[in-house]
C-alpha atoms as a PDB file:
ATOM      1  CA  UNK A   1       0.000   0.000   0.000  1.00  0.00           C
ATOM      2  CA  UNK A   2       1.411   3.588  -0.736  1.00  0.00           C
ATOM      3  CA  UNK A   3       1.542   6.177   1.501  1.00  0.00           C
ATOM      4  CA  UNK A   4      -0.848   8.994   1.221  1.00  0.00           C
ATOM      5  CA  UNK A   5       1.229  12.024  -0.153  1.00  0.00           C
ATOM      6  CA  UNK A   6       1.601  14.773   2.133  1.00  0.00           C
ATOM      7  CA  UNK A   7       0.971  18.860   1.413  1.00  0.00           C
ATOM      8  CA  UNK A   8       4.361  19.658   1.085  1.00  0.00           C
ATOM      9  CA  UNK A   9       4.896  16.458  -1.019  1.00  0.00           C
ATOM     10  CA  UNK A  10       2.273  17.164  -3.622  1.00  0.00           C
ATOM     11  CA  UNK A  11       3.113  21.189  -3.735  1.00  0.00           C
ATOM     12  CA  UNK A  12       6.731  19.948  -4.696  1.00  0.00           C
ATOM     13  CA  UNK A  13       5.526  17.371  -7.392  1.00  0.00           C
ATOM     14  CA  UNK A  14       3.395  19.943  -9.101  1.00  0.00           C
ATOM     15  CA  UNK A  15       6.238  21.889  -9.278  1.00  0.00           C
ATOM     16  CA  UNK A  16       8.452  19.393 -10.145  1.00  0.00           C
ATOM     17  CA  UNK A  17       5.856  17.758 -12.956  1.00  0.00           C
ATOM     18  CA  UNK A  18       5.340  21.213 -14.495  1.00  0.00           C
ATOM     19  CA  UNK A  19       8.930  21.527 -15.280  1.00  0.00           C
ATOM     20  CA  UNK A  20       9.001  17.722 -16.371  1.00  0.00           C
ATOM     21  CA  UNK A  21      11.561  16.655 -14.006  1.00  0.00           C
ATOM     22  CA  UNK A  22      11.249  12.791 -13.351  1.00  0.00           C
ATOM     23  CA  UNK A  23      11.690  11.322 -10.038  1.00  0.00           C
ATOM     24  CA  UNK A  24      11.297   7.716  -8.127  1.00  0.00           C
ATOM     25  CA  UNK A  25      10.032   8.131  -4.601  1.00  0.00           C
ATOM     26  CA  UNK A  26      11.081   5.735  -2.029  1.00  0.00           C
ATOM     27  CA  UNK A  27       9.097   6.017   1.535  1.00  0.00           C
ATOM     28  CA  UNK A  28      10.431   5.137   4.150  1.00  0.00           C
ATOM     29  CA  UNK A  29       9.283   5.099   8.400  1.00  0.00           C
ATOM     30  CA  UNK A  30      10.291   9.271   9.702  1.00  0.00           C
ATOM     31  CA  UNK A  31      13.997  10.072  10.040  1.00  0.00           C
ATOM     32  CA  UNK A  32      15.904  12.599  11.806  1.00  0.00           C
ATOM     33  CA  UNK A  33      19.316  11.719  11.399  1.00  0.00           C
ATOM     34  CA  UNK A  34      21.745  10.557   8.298  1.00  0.00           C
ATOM     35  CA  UNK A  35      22.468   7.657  10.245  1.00  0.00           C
ATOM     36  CA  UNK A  36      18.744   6.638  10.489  1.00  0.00           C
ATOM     37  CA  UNK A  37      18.049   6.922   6.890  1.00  0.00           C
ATOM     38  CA  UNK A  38      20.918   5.009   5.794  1.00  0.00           C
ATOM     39  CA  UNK A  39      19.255   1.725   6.796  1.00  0.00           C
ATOM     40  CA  UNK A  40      16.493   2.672   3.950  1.00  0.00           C
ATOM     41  CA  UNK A  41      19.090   3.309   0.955  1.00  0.00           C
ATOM     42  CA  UNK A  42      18.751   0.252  -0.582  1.00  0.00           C
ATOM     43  CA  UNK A  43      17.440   0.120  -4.161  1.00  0.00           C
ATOM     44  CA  UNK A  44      18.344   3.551  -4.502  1.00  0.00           C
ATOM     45  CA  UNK A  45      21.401   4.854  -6.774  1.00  0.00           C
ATOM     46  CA  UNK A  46      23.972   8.090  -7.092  1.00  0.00           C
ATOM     47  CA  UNK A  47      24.493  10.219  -4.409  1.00  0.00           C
ATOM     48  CA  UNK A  48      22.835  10.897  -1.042  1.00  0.00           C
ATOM     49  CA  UNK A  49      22.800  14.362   0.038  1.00  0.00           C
ATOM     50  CA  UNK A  50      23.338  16.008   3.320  1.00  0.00           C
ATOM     51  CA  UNK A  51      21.271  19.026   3.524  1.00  0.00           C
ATOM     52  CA  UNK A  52      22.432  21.862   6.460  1.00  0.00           C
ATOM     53  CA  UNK A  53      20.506  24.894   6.732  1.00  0.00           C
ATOM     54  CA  UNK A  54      22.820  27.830   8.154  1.00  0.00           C
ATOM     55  CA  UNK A  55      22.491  31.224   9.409  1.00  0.00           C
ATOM     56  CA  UNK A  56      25.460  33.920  10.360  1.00  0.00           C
ATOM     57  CA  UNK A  57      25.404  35.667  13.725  1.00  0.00           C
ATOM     58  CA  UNK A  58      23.999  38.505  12.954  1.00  0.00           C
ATOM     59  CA  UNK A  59      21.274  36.515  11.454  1.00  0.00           C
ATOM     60  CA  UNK A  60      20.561  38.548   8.048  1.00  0.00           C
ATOM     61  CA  UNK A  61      22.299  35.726   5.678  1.00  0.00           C
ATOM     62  CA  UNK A  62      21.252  32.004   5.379  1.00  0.00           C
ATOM     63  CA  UNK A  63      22.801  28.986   3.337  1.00  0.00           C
ATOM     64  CA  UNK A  64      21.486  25.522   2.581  1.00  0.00           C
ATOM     65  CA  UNK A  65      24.614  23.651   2.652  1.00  0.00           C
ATOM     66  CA  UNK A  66      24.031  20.576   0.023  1.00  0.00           C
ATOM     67  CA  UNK A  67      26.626  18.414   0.580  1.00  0.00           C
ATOM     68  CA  UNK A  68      27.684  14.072  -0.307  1.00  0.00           C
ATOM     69  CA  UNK A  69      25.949  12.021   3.002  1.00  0.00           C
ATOM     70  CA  UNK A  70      29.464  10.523   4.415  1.00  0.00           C
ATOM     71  CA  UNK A  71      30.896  14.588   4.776  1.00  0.00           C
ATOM     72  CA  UNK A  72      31.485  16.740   7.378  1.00  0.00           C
ATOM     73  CA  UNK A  73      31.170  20.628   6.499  1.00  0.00           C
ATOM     74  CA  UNK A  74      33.829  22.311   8.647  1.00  0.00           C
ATOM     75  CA  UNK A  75      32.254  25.514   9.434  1.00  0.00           C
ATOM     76  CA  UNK A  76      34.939  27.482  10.136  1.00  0.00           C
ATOM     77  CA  UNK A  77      36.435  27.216   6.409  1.00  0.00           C
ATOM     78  CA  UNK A  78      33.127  27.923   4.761  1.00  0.00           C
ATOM     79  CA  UNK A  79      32.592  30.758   7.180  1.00  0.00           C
ATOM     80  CA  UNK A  80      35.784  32.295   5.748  1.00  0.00           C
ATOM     81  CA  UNK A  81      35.134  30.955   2.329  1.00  0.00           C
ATOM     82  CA  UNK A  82      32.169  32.920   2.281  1.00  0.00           C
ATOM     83  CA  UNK A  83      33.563  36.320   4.362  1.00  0.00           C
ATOM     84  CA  UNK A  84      30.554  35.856   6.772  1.00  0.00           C
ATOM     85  CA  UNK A  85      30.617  36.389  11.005  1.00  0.00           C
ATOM     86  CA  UNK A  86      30.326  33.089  12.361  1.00  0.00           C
ATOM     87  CA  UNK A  87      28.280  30.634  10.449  1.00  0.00           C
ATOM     88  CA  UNK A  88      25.446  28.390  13.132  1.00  0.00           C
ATOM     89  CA  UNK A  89      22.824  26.144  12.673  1.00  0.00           C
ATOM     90  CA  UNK A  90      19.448  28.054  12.455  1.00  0.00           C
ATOM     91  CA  UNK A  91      16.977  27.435  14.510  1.00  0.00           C
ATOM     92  CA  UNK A  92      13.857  25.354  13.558  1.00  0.00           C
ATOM     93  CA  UNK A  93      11.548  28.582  13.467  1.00  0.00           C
ATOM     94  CA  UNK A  94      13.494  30.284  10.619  1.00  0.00           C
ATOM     95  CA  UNK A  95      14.176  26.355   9.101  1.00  0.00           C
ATOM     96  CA  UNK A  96      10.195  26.489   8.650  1.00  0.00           C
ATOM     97  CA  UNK A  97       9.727  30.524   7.290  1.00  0.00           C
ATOM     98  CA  UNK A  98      12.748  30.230   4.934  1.00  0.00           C
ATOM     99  CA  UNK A  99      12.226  26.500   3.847  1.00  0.00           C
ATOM    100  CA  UNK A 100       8.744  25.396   5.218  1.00  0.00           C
ATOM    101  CA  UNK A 101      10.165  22.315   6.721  1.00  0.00           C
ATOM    102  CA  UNK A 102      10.589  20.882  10.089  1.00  0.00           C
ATOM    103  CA  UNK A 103      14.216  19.566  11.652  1.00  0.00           C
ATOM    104  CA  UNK A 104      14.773  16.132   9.707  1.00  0.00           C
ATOM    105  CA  UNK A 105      13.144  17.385   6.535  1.00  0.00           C
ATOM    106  CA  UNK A 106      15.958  19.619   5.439  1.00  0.00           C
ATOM    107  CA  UNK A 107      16.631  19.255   1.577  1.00  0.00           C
ATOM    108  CA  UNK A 108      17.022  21.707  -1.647  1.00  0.00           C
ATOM    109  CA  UNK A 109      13.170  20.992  -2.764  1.00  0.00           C
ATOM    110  CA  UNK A 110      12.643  23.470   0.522  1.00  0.00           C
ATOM    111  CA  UNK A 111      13.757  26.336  -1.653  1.00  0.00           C
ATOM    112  CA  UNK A 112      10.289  26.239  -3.446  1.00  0.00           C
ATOM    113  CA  UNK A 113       9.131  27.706  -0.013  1.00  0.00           C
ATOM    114  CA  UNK A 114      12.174  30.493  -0.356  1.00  0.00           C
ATOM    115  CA  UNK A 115       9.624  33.122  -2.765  1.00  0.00           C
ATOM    116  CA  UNK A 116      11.821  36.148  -1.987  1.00  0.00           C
ATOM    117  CA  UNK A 117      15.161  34.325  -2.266  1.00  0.00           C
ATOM    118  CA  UNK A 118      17.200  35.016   0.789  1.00  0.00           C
ATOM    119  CA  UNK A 119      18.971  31.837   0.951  1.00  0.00           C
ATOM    120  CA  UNK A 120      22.105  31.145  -0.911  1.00  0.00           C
ATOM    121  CA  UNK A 121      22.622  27.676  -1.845  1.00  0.00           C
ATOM    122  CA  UNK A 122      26.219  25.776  -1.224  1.00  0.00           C
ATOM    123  CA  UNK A 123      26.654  22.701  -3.390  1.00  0.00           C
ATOM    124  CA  UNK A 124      29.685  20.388  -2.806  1.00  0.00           C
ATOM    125  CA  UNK A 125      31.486  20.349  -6.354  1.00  0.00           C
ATOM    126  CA  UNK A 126      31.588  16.550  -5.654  1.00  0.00           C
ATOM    127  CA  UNK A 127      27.809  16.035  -6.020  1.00  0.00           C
ATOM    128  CA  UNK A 128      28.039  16.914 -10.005  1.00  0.00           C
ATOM    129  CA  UNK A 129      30.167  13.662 -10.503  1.00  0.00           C
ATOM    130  CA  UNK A 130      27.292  11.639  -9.784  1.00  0.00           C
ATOM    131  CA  UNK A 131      24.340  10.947 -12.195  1.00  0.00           C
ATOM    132  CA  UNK A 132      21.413  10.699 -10.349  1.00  0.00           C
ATOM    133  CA  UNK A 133      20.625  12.888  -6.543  1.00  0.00           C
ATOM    134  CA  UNK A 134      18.141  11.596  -3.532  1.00  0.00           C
ATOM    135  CA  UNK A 135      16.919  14.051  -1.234  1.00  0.00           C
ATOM    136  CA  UNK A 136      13.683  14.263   0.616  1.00  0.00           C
ATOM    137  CA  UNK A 137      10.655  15.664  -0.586  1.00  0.00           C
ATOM    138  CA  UNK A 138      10.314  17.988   2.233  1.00  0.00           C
ATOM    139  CA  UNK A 139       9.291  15.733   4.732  1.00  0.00           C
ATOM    140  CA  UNK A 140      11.107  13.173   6.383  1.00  0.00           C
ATOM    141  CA  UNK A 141       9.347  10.056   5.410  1.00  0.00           C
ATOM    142  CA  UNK A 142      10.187   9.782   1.841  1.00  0.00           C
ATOM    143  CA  UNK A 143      13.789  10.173  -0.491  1.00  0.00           C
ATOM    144  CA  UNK A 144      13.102  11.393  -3.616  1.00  0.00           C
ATOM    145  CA  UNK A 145      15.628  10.346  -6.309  1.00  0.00           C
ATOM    146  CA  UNK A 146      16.205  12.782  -9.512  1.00  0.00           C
ATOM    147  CA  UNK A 147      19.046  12.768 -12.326  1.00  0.00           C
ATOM    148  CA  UNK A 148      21.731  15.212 -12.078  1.00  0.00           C
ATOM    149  CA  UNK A 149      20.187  17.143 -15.080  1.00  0.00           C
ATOM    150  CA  UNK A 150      17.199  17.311 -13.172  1.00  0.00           C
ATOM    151  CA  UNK A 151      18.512  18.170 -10.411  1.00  0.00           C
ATOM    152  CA  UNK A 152      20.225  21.505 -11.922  1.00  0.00           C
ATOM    153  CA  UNK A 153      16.979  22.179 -13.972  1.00  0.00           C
ATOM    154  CA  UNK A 154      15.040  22.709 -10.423  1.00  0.00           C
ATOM    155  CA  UNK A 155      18.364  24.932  -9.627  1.00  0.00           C
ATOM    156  CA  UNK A 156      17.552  26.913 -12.527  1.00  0.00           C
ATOM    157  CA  UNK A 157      13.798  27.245 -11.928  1.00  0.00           C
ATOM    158  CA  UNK A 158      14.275  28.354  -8.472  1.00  0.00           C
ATOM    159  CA  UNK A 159      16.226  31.074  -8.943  1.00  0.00           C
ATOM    160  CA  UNK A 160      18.531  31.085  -5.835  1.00  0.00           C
ATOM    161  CA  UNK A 161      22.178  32.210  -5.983  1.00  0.00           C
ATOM    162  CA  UNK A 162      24.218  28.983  -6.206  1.00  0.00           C
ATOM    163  CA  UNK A 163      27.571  28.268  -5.190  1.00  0.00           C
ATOM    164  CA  UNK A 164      29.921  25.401  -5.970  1.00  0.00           C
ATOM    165  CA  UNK A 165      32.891  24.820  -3.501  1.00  0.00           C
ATOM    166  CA  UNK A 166      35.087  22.184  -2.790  1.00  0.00           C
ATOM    167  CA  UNK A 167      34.397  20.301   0.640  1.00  0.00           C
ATOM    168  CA  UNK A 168      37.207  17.954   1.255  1.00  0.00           C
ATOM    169  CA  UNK A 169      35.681  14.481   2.570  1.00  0.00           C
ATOM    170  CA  UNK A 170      36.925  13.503   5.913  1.00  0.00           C
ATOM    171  CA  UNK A 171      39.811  12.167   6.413  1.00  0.00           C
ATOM    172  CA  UNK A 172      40.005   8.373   6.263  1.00  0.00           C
ATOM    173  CA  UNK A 173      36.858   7.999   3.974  1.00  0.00           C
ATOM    174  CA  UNK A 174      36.566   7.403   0.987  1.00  0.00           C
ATOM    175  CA  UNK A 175      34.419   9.303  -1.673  1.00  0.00           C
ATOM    176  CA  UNK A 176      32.666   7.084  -3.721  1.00  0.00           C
ATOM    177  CA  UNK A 177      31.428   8.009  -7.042  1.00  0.00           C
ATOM    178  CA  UNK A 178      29.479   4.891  -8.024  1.00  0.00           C
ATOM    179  CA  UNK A 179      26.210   3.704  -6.156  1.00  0.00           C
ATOM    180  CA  UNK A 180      27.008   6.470  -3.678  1.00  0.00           C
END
């Protein structure tokens, strides 16, 4: 039996249907945490993202952070990367007016909820090596696969600023490229 889709699920897949971008939904019980939702990866392909959603101290600049699942983000670079005055996790309260989505539901199909673009989007260079993307759908229940094509058509359509940097994988992992 499938799932009943949620709101936020069927706002995004009008979206994403009007633009004809092609996706495979896999549900899944709620997660909160990349290690939880690894256990439901199976049958899935490319890369997994890890989605953080940033704010600087003064609290007038936010960033999505989209990054591969196995990396850590080391804030203190990408603070200085992007000349900003220490770079935090936002709370949940501006996660749900920039976004609209709750902790655990963090992902780039959020920035249909960003109308007057204020967030700046930071994609890991090492995510355009792989062919296909899963994300959520905006809630935590579901990954949403897409094709890398796809996945910079939505980009395109939403209209944030974008920026590529390199985030170095941890050290002693390795970063693979194939089935992710």
């Amino acid at each position: 039996m499938v799932p009943e889709l949620t709101d936020e699920e069927k706002k995004l897949f009008k979206i994403l249907s009007s633009l004809n971008i092609n996706w495979k939904r896999y549900s899944h019980p709620p997660v909160f945490t990349l290690s939880e939702a690894q256990q439901y990866w199976q049958g899935t392909s490319g890369a997994h993202g890890k989605n953080l959603f940033l704010r600087n101290y003064k609290g007038n600049h936010h960033y999505l952070v989209i990054v591969e699942a196995g990396k850590n983000v080391n804030l203190k670079k990408l603070n200085a990367y992007l000349k900003e005055d220490r770079l935090s996790f936002a709370s949940p309260e501006r996660l749900k007016k920039f976004l609209g989505v709750l902790p655990g539901a963090v992902s780039p199909f959020g920035l249909i909820n960003d109308t007057n673009k204020e967030v700046v989007v930071v994609i890991d260079q090492d995510l355009l090596g792989y062919s296909s993307l899963n994300f959520h759908p905006n809630v935590n229940t579901a990954t949403l696969e897409i094709s890398q094509a796809d996945f910079q058509k939505f980009l395109n359509w939403s209209g944030q600023k974008i920026i590529y940097w390199k985030i170095e994988s941890p050290s002693g992992s390795e970063n693979k490229k194939n089935g992710g």
